[in-house]
N, C-alpha and C. Protein backbone atom coordinates (compact mmCIF):
# COMPACT_ATOMS: atom_id res chain seq x y z
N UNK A 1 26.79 33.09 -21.00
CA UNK A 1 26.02 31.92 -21.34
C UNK A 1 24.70 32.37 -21.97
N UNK A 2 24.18 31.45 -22.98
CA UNK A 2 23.06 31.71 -23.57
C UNK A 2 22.31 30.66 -23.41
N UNK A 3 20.92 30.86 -23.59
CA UNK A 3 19.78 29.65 -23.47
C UNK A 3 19.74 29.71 -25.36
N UNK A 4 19.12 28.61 -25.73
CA UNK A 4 18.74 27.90 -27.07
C UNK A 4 17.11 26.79 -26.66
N UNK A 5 16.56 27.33 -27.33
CA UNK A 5 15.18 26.10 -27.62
C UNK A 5 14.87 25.89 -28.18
N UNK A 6 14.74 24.48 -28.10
CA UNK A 6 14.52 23.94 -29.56
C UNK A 6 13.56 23.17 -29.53
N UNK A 7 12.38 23.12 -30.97
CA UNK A 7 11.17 23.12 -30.83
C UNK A 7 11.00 21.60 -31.67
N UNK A 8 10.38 20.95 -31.08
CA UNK A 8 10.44 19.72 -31.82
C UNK A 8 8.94 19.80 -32.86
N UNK A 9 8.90 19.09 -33.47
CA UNK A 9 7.77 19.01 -34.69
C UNK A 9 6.42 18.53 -33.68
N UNK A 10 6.13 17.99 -32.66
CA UNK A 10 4.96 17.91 -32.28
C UNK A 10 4.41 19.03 -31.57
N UNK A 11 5.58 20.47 -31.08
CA UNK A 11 5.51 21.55 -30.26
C UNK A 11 6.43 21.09 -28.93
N UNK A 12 7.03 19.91 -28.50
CA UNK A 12 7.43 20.24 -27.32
C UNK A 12 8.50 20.36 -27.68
N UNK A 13 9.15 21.31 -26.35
CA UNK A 13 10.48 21.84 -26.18
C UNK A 13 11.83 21.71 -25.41
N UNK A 14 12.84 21.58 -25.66
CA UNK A 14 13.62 21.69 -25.35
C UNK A 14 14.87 23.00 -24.97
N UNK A 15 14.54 23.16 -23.73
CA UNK A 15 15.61 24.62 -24.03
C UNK A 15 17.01 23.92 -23.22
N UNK A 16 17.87 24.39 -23.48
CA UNK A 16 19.68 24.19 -22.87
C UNK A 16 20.38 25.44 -22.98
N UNK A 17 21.19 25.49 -22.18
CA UNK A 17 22.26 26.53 -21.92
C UNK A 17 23.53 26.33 -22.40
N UNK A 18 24.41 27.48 -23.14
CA UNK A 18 25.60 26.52 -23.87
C UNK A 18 26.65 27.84 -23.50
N UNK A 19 27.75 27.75 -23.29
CA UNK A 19 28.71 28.59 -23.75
C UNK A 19 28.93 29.31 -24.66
N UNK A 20 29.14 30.56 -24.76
CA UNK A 20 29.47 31.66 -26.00
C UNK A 20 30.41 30.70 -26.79
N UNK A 21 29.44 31.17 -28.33
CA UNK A 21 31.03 30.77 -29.60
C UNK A 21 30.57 28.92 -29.84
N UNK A 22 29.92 28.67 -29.04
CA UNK A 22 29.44 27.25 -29.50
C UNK A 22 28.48 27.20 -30.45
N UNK A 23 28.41 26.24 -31.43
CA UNK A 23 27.54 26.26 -32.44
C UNK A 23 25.81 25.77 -32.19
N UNK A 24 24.82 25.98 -32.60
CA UNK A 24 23.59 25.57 -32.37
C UNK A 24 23.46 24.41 -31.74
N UNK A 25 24.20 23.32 -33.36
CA UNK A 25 24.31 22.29 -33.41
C UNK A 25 24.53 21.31 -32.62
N UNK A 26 26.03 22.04 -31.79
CA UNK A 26 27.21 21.10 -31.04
C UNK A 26 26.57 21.32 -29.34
N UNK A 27 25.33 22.26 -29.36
CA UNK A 27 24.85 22.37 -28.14
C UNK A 27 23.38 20.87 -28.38
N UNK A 28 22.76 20.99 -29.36
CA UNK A 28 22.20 20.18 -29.75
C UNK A 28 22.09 18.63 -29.46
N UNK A 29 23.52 18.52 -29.71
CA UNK A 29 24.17 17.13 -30.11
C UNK A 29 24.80 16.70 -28.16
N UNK A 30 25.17 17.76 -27.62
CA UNK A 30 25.61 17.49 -26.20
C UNK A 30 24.23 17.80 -25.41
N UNK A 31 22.83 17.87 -25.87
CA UNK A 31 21.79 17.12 -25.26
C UNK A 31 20.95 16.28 -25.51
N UNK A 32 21.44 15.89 -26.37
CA UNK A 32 20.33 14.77 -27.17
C UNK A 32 19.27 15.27 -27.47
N UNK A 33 19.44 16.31 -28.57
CA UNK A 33 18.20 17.03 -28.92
C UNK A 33 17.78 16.23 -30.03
N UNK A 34 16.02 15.50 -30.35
CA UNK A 34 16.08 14.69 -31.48
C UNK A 34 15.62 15.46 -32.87
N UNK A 35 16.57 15.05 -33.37
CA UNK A 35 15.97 14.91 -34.83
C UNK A 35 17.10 16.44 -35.32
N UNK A 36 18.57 16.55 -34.47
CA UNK A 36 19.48 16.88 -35.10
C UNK A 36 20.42 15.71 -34.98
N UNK A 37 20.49 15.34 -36.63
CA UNK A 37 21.48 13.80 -36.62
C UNK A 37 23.40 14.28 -36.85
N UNK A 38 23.43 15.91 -37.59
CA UNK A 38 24.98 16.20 -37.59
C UNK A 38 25.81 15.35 -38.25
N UNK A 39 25.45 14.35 -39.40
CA UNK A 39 26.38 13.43 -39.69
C UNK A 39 27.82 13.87 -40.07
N UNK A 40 27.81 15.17 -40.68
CA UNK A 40 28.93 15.58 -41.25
C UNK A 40 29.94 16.54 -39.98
N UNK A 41 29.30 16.41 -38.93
CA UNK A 41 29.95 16.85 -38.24
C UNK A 41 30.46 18.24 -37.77
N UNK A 42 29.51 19.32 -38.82
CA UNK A 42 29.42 20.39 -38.73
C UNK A 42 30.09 20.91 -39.71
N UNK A 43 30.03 20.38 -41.13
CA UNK A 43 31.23 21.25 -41.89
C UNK A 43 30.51 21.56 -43.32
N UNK A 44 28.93 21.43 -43.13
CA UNK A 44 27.96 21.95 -44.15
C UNK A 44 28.30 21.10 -45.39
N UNK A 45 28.27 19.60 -45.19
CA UNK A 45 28.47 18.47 -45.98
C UNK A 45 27.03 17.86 -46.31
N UNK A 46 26.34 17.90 -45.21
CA UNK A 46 25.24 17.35 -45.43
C UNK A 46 24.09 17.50 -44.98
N UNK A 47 23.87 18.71 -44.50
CA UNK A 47 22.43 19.35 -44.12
C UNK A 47 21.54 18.59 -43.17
N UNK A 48 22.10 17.62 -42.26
CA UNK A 48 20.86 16.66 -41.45
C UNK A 48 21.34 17.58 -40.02
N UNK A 49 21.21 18.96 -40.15
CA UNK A 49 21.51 19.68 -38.97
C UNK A 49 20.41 21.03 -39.15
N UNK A 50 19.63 20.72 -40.31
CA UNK A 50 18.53 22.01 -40.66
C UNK A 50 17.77 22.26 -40.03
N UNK A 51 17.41 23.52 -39.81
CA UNK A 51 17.04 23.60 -38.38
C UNK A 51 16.06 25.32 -39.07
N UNK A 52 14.76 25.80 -38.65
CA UNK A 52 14.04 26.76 -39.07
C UNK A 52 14.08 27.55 -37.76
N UNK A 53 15.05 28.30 -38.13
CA UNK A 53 15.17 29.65 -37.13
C UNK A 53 13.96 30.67 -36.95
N UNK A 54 13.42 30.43 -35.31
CA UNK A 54 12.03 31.22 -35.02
C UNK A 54 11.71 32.43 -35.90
N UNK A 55 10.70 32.94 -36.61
CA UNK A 55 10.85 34.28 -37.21
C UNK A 55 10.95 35.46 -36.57
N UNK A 56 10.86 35.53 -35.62
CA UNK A 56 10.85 36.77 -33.76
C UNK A 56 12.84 37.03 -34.07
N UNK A 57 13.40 35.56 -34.59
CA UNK A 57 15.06 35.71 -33.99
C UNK A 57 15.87 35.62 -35.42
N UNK A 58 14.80 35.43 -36.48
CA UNK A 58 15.61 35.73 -37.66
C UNK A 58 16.55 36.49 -38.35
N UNK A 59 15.91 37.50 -37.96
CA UNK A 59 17.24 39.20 -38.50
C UNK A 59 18.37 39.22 -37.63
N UNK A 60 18.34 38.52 -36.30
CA UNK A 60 19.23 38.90 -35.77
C UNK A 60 20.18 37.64 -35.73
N UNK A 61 19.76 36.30 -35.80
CA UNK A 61 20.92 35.53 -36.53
C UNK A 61 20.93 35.59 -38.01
N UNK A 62 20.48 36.02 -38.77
CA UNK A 62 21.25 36.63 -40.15
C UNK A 62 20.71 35.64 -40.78
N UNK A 63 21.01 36.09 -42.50
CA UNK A 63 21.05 35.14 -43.26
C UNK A 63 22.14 34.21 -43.28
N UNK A 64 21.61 33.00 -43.92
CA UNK A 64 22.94 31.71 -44.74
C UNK A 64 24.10 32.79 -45.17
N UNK A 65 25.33 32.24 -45.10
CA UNK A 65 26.36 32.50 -45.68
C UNK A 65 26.50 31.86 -47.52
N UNK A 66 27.30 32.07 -48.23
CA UNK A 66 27.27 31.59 -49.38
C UNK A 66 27.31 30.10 -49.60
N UNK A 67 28.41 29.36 -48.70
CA UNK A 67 28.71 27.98 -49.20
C UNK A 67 26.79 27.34 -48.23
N UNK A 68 26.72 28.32 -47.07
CA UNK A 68 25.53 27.71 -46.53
C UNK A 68 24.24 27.52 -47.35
N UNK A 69 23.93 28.71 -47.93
CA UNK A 69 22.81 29.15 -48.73
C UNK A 69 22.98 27.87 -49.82
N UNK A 70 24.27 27.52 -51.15
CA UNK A 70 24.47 26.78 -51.32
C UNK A 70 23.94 25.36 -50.98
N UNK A 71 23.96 25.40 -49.83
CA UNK A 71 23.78 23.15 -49.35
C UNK A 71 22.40 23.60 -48.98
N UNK A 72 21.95 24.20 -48.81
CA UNK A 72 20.41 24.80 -48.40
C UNK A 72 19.74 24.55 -49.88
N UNK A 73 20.09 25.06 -50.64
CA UNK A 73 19.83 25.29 -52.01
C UNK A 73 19.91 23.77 -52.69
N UNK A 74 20.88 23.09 -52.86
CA UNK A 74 20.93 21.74 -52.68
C UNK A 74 19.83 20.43 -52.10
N UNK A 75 19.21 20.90 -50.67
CA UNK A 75 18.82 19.99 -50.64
C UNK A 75 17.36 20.48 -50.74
N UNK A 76 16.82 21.81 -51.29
CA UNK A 76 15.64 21.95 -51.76
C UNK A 76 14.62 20.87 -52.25
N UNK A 77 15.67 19.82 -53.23
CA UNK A 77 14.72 18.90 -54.20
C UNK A 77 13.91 17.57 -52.50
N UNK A 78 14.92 17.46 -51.54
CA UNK A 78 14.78 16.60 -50.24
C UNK A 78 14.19 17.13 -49.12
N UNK A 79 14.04 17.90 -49.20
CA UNK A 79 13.43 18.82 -47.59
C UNK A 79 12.29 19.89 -47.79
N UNK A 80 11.83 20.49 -46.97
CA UNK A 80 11.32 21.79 -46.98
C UNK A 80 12.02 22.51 -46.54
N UNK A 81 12.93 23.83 -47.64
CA UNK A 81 13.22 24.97 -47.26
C UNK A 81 12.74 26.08 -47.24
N UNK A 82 12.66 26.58 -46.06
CA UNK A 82 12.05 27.73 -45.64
C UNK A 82 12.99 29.20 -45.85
N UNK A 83 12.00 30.47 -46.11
CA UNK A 83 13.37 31.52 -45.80
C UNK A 83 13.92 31.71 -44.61
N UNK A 84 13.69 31.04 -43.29
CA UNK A 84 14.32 30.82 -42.25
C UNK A 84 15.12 29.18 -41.71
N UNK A 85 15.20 29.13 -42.99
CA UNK A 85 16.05 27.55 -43.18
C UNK A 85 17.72 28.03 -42.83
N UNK A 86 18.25 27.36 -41.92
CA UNK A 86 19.60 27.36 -41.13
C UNK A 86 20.52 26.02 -41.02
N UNK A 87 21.43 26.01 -41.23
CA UNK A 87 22.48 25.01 -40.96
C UNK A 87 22.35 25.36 -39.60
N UNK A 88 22.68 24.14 -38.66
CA UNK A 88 22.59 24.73 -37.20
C UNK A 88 24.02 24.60 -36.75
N UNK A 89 24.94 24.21 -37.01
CA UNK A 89 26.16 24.29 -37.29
C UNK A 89 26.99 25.22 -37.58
N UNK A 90 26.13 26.03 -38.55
CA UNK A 90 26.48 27.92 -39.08
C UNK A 90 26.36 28.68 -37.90
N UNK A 91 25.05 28.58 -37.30
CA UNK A 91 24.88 29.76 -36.00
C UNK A 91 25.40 29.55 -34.97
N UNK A 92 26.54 30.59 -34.58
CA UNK A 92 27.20 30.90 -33.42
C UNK A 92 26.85 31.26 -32.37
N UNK A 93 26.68 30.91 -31.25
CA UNK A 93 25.72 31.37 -30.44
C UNK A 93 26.45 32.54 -29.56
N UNK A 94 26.08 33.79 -29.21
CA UNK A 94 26.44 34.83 -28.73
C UNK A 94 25.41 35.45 -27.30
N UNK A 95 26.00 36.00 -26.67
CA UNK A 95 24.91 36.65 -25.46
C UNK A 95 23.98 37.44 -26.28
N UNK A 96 23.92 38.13 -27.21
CA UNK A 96 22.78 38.55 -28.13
C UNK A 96 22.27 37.62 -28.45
N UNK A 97 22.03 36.18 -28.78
CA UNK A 97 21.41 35.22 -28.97
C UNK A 97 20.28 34.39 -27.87
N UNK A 98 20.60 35.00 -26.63
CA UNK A 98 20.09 34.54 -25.74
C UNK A 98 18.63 34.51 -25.76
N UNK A 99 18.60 33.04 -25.61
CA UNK A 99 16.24 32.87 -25.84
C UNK A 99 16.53 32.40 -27.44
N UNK A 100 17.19 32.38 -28.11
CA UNK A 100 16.67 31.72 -29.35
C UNK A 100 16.28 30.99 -29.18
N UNK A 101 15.20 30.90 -30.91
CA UNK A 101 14.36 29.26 -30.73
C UNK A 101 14.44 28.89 -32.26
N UNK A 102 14.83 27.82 -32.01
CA UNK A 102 14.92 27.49 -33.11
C UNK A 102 13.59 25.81 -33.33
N UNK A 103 13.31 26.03 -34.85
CA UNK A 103 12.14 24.36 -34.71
C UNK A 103 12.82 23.07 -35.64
N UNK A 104 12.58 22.12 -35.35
CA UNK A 104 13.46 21.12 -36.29
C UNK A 104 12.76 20.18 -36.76
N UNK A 105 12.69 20.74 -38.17
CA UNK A 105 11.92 20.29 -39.44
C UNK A 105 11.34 18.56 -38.60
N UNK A 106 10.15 18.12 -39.81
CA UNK A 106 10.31 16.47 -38.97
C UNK A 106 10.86 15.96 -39.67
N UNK A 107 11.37 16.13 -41.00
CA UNK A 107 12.50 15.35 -41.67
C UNK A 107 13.97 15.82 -41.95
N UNK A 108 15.12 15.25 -41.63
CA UNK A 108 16.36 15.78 -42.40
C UNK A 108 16.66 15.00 -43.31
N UNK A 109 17.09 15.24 -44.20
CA UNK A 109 17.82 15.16 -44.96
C UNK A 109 18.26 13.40 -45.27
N UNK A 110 17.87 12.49 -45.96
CA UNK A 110 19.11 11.31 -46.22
C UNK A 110 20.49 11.10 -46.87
N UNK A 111 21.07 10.98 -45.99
CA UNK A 111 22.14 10.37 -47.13
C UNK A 111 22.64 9.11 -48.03
């Protein structure tokens, strides 16, 4: 099991515990974390899951993947992307992950 925290735009926090192999997101979404909305359901359709991965935990959840970097890239003209801009949906959460923090932008994305 890993912990995840997630930092809301005024500073307060939320941390939860999730099972290995679960996505950021889908831990997110099973606590009512606000201001991840997931419309697409996790399949990098629509970016209202962007999420700025702490810079302390960056290298070690990696960069965007291609189709990720992509919808990242996309919604540049709608959001602020950061070089620690993340689909939260992309990151897998692993016992090396344990204590991430992730912060969530104050706007996602409209569709």
């Amino acid at each position: 099991m890993a912990r995840v925290t997630y930092v809301q735009p005024d500073g307060s926090e939320k941390t939860c515990t999730n099972f290995e192999g679960m996505a950021v997101m889908h831990l997110a979404i099973g606590n009512l974390v606000d201001g991840i909305d997931a419309l697409c359901g996790g399949v990098r359709q629509c970016g209202t899951c962007h999420v700025y991965v702490d810079e302390e935990w960056a290298a070690r959840v990696g960069p965007p993947g291609a189709d990720e970097a992509e919808m990242l890239d996309a919604l540049a003209d709608f959001i602020e992307v950061k070089p620690t801009s993340r689909l939260s949906c992309q990151i897998h959460i692993t016992e090396e992950l344990d204590g991430l923090r992730v912060h969530i932008p104050e706007e996602q994305p409209g569709i």
